[in-house]
Each structure stands twice: as C-alpha cells, then as structure tokens.
N, C-alpha and C. Protein backbone atom coordinates (compact mmCIF):
# COMPACT_ATOMS: atom_id res chain seq x y z
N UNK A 1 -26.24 128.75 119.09
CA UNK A 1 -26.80 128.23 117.86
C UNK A 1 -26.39 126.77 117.72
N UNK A 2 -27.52 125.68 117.87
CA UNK A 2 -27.04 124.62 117.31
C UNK A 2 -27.03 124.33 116.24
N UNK A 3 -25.80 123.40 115.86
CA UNK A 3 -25.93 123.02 114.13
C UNK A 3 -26.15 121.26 114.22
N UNK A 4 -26.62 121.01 113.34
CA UNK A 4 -26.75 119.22 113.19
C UNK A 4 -25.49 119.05 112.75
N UNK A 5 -25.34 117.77 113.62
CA UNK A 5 -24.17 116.76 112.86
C UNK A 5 -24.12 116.08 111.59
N UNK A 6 -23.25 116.31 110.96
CA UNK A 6 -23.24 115.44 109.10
C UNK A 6 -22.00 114.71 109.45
N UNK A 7 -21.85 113.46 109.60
CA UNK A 7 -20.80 112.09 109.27
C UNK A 7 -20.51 111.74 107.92
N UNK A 8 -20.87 112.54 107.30
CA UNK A 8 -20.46 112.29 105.53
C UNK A 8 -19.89 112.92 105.20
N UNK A 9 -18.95 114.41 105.97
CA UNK A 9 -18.25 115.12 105.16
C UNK A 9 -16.62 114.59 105.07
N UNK A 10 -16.01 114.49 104.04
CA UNK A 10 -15.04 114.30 103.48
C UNK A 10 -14.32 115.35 104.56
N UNK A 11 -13.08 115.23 105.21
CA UNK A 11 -12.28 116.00 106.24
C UNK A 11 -11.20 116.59 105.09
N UNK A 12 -10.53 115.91 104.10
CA UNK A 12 -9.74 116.24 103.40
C UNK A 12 -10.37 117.81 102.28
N UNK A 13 -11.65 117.13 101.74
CA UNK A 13 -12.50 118.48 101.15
C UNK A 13 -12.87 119.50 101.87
N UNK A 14 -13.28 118.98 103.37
CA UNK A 14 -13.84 120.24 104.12
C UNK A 14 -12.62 121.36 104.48
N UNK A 15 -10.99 120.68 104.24
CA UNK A 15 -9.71 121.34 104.18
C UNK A 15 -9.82 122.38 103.30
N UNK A 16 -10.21 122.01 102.18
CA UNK A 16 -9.96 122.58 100.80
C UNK A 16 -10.81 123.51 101.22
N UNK A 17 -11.83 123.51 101.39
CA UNK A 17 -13.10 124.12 101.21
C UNK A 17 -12.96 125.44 102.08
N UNK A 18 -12.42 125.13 103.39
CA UNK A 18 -12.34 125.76 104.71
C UNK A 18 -10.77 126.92 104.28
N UNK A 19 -10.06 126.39 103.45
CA UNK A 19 -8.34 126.80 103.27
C UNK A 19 -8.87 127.51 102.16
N UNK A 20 -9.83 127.76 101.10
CA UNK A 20 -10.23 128.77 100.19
C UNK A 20 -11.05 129.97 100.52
N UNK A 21 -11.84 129.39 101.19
CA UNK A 21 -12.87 130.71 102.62
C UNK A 21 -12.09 131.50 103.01
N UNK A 22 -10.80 131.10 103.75
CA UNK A 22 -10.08 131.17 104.35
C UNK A 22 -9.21 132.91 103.79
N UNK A 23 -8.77 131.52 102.33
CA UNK A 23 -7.97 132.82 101.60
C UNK A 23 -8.06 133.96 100.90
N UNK A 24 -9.69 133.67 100.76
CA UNK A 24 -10.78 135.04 100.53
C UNK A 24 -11.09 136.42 101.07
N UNK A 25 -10.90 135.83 102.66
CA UNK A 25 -10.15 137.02 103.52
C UNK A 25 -9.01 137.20 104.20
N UNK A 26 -8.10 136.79 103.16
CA UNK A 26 -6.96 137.00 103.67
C UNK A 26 -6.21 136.34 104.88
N UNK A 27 -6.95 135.13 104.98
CA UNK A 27 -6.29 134.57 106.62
C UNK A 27 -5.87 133.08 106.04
N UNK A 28 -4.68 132.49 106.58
CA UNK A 28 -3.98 131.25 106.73
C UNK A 28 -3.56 130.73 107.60
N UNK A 29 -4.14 129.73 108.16
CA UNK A 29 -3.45 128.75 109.43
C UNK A 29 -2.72 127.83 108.86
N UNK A 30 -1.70 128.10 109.07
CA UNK A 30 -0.11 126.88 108.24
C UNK A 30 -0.32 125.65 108.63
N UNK A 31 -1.52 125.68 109.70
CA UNK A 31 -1.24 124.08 110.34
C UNK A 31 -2.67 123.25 109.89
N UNK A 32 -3.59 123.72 109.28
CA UNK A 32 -4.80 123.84 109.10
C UNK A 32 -4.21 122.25 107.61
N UNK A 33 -5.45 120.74 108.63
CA UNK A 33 -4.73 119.75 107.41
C UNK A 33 -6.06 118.48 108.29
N UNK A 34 -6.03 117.79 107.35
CA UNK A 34 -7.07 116.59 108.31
C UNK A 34 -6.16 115.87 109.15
N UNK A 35 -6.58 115.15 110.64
CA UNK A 35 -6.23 114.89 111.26
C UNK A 35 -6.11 113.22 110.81
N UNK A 36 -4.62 112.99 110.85
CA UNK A 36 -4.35 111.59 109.86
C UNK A 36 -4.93 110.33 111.28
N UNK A 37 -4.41 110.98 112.58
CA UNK A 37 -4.74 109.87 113.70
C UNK A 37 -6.18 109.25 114.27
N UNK A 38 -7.26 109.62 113.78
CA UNK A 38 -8.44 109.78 114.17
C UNK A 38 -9.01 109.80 112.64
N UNK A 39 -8.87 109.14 111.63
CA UNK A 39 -9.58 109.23 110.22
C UNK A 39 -11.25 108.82 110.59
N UNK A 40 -11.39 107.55 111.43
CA UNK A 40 -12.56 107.45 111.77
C UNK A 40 -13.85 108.48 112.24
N UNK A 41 -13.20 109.83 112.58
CA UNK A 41 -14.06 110.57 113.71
C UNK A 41 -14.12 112.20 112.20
N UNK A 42 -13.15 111.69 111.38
CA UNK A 42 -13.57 113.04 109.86
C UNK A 42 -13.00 114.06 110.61
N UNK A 43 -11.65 114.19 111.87
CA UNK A 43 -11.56 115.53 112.08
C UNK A 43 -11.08 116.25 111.26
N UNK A 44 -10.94 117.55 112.16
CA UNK A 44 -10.11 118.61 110.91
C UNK A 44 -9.05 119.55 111.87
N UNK A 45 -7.69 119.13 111.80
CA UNK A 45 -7.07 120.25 112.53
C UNK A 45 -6.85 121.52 112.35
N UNK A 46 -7.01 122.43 112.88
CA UNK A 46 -7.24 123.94 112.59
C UNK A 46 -5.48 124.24 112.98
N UNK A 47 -5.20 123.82 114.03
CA UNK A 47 -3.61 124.44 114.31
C UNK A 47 -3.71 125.58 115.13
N UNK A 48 -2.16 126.13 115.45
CA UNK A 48 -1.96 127.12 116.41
C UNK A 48 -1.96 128.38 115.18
N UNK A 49 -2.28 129.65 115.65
CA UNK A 49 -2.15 130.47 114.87
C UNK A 49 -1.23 131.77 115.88
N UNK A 50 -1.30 132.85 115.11
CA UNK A 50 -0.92 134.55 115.92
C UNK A 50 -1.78 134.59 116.69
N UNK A 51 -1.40 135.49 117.63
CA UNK A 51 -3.19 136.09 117.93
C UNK A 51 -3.56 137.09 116.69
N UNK A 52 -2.62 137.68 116.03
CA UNK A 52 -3.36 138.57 115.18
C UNK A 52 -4.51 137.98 114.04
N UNK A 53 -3.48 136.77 114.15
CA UNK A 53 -4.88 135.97 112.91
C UNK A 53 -6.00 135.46 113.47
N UNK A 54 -5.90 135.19 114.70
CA UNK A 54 -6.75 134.77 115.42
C UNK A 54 -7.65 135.75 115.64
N UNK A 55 -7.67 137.22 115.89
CA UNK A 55 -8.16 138.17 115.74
C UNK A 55 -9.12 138.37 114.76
N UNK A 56 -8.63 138.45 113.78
CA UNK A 56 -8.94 138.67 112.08
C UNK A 56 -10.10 137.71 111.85
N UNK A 57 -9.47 136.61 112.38
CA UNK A 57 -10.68 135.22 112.02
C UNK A 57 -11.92 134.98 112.86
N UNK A 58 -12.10 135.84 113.76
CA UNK A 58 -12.83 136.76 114.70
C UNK A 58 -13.91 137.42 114.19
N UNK A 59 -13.11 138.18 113.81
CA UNK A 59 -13.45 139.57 112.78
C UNK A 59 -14.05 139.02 111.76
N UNK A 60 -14.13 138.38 111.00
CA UNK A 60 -14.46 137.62 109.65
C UNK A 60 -16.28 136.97 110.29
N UNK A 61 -15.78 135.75 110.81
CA UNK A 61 -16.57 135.47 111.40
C UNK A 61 -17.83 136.04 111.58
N UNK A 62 -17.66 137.16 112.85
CA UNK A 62 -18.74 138.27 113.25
C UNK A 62 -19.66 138.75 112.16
N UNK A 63 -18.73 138.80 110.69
CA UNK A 63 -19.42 139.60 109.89
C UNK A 63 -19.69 138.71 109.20
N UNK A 64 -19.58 138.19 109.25
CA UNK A 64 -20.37 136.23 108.33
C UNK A 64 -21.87 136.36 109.01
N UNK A 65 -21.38 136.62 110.22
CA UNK A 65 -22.82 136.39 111.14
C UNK A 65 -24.00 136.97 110.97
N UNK A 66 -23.48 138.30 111.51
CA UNK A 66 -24.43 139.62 111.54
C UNK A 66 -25.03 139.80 109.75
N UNK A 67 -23.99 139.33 108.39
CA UNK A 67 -24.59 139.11 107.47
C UNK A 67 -25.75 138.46 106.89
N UNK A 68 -25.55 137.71 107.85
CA UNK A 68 -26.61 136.30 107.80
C UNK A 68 -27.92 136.12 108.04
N UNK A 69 -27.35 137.03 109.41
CA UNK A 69 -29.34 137.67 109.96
C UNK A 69 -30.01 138.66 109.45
N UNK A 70 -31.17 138.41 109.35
CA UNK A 70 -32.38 139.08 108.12
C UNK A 70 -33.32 139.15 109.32
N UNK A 71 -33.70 140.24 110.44
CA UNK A 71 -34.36 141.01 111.30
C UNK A 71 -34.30 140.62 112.42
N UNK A 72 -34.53 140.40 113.43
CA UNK A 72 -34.01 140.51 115.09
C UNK A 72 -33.66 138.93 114.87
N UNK A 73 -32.82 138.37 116.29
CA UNK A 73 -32.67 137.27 116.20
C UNK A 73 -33.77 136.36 117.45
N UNK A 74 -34.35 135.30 117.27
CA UNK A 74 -34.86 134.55 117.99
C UNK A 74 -34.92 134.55 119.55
C-alpha cells in the first residue's frame, strides 16, 4: 500500500498524536520522541521496544487493517 508524502506534519504533534493511539491499546514505547538531530527531515523516533510490545503493536495494527477494508481488497 502506498501512502503520499505530507512535509507539513508537525513531528512533535505527530508524537502526541501517535503516543495517545498508542495508549488506547495499551502499548508504550519509552523511547517514542521527535528526532532533535534531523529537525529538517520532521522525523519521528519510534525506539527499541520488548518483543512482547512489539508483538501487540502487530496485533493492533492487523486489526486497524482488516477494520478498514469494506469487501475484497484490490
């Protein structure tokens, strides 16, 4: 699935935004913060996690997905 690129998103909001999703199902990456060295490029560091969270955020995901689609896929 491609997604378009947006250069306007705020890295610090997309934190917030991404760290409330986040805590909705129950998952936290401690390291999860905008990347201060690269402000130019809007990253976003995600960090090291468990594997169990890594799992979970997997899991989440999948069902974000499969939610999403409304009859066969393309």
């Amino acid at each position: 699935m491609a997604t378009k690129e947006r250069n306007d998103v705020d890295p610090h909001a997309a934190v917030e935004t991404l760290r409330a999703a986040l805590a909705d199902a129950d998952i936290v990456l401690p390291s999860l913060r905008g990347d201060p060295a690269s402000p130019q490029l809007r990253l976003v560091e995600l960090g090291r996690v468990r594997s169990d969270v890594a799992a979970r955020l997997a899991e989440v995901i999948r069902r974000g997905v499969a939610a999403s689609h409304v009859g066969p896929k393309p």
